[in-house]
C-alpha atoms as a PDB file:
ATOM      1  CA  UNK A   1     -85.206 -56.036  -3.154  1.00  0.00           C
ATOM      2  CA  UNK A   2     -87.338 -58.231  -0.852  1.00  0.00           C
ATOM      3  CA  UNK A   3     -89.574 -57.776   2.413  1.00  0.00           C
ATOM      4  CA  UNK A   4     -88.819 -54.713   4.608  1.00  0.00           C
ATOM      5  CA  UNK A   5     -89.849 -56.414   7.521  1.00  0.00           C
ATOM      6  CA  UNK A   6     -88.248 -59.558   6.801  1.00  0.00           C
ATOM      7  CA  UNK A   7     -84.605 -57.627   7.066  1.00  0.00           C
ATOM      8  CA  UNK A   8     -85.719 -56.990  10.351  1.00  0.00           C
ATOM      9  CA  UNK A   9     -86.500 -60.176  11.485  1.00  0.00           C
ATOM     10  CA  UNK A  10     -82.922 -62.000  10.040  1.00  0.00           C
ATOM     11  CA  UNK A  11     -81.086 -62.719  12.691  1.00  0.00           C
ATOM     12  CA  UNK A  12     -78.421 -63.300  10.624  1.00  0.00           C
ATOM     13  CA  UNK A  13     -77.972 -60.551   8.128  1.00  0.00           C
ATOM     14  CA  UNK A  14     -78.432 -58.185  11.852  1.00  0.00           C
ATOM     15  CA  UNK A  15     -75.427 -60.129  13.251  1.00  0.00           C
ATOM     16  CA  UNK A  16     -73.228 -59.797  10.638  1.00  0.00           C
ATOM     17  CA  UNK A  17     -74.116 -55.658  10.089  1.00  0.00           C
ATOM     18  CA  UNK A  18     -73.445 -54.992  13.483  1.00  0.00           C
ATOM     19  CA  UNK A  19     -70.249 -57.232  13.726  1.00  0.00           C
ATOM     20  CA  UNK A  20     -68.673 -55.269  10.563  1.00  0.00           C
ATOM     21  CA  UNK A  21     -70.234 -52.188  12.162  1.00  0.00           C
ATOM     22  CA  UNK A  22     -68.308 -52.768  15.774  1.00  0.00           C
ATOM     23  CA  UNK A  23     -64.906 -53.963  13.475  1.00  0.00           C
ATOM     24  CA  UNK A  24     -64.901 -50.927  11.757  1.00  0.00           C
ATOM     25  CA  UNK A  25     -65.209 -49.338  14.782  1.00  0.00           C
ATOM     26  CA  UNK A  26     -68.798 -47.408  14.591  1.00  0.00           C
ATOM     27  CA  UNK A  27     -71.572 -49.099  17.340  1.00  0.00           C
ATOM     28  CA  UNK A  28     -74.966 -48.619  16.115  1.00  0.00           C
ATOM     29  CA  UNK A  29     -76.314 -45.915  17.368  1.00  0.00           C
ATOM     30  CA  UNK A  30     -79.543 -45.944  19.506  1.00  0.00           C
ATOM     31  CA  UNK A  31     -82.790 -44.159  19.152  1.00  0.00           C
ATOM     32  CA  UNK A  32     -83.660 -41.333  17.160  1.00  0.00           C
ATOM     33  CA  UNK A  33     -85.551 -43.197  14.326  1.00  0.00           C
ATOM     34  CA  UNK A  34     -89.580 -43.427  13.856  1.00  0.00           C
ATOM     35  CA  UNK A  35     -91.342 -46.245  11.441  1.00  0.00           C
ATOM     36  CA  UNK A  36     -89.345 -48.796   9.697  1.00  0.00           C
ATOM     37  CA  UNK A  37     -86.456 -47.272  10.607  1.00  0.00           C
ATOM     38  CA  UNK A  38     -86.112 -47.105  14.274  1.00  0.00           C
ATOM     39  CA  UNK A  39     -87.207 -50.404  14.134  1.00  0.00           C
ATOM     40  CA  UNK A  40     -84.487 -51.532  11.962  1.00  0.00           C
ATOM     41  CA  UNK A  41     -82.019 -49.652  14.284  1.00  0.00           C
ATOM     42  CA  UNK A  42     -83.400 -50.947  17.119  1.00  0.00           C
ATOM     43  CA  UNK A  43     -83.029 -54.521  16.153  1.00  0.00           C
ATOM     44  CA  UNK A  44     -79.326 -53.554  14.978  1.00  0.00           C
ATOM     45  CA  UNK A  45     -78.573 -52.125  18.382  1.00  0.00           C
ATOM     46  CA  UNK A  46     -79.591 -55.422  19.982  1.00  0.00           C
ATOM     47  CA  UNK A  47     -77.513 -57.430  17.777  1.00  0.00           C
ATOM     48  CA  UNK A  48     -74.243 -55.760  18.626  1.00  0.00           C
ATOM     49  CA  UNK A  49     -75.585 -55.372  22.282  1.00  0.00           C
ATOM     50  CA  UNK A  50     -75.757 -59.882  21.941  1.00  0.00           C
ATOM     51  CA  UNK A  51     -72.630 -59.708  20.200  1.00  0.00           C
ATOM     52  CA  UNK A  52     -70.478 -57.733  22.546  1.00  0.00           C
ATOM     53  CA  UNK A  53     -72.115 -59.735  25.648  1.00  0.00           C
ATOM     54  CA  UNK A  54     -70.865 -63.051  23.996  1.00  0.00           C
ATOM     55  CA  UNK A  55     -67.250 -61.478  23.852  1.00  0.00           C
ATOM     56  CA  UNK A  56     -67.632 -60.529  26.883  1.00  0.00           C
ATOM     57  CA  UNK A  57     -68.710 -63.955  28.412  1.00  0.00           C
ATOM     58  CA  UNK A  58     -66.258 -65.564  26.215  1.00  0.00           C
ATOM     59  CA  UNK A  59     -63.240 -63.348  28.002  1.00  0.00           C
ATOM     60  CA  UNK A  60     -64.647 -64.228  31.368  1.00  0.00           C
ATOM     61  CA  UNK A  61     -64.334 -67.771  30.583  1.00  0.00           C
ATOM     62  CA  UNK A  62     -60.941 -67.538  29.407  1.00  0.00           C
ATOM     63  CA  UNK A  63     -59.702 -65.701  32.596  1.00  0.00           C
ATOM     64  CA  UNK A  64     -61.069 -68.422  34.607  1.00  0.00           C
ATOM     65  CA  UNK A  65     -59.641 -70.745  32.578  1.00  0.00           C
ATOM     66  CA  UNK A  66     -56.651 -69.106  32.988  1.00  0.00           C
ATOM     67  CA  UNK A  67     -57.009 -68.737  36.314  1.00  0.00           C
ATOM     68  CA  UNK A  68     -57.762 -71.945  37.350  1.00  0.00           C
ATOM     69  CA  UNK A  69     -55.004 -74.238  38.656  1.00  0.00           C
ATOM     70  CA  UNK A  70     -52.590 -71.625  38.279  1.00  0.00           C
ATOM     71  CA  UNK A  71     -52.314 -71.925  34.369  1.00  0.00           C
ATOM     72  CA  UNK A  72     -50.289 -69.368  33.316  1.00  0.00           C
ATOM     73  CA  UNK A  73     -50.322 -68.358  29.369  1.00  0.00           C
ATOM     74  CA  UNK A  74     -47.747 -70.357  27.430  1.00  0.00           C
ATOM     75  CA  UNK A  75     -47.847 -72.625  29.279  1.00  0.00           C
ATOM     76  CA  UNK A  76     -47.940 -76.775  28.334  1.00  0.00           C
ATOM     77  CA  UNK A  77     -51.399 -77.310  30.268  1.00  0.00           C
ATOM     78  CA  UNK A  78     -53.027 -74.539  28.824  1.00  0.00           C
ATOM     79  CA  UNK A  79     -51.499 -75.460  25.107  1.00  0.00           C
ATOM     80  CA  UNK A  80     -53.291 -78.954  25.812  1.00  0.00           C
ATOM     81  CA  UNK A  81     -56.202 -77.273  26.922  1.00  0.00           C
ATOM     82  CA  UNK A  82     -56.465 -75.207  24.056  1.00  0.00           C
ATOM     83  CA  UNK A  83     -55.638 -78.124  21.893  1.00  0.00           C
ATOM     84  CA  UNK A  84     -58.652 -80.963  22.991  1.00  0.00           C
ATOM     85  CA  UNK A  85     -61.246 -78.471  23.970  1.00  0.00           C
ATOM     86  CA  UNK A  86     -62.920 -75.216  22.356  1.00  0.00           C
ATOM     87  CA  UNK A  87     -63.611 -72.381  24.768  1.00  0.00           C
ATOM     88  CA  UNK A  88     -67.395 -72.258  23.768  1.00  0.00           C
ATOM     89  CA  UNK A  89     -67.602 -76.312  25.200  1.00  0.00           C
ATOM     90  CA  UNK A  90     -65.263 -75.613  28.132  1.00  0.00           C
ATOM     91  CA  UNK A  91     -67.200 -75.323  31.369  1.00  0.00           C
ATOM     92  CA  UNK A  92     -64.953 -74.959  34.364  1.00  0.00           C
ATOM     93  CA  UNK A  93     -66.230 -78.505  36.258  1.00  0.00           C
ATOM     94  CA  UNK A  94     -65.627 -79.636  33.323  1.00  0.00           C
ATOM     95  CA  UNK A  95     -61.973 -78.893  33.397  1.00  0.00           C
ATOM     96  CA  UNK A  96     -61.657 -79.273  37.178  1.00  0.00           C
ATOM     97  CA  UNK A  97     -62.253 -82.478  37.449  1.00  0.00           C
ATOM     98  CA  UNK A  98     -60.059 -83.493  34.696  1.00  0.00           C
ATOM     99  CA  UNK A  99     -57.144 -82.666  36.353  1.00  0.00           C
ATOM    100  CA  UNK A 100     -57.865 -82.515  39.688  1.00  0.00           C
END
């Protein structure tokens, strides 16, 4: 088995519960837990709270992306785009000023 507590505190194994949680289409519920346990699904709750803010973040970048310059999807710039640089390095200035 292993340390309660250390469950808990592993970032890790909470990410990867809550991702397979939210892909099977159940969100962690919040509250209603005492002890160990509400501890547990407190931390859980946070992790797929962090998760669905970086897929959040990560959709607003892409719409910019998107929108900046026009790019439409499909088409060549955005292909190259896509090609040299990954959306979690991409920073709009970034982008800007290489084609501007």
């Amino acid at each position: 088995m292993g340390d309660s507590e250390a469950i808990i505190s592993n970032k890790t194994h909470l990410r990867e519960t809550a991702r397979e949680m939210i892909r099977r289409g159940v969100y962690p519920p919040d509250g209603g837990w005492n002890g160990w346990l509400g501890r547990y699904q407190k931390a859980l709750v946070d992790a797929a709270f962090a998760l669905e803010q970086e897929k959040a973040k990560e959709r607003e970048r892409r719409r910019s992306l998107l929108q900046l310059g026009g790019i439409r999807v499909g088409s060549p710039m955005l292909a190259e785009l896509c090609r040299r640089y990954s959306f979690k390095e991409l920073s709009d200035s970034s982008i800007a000023a290489e084609f501007d």
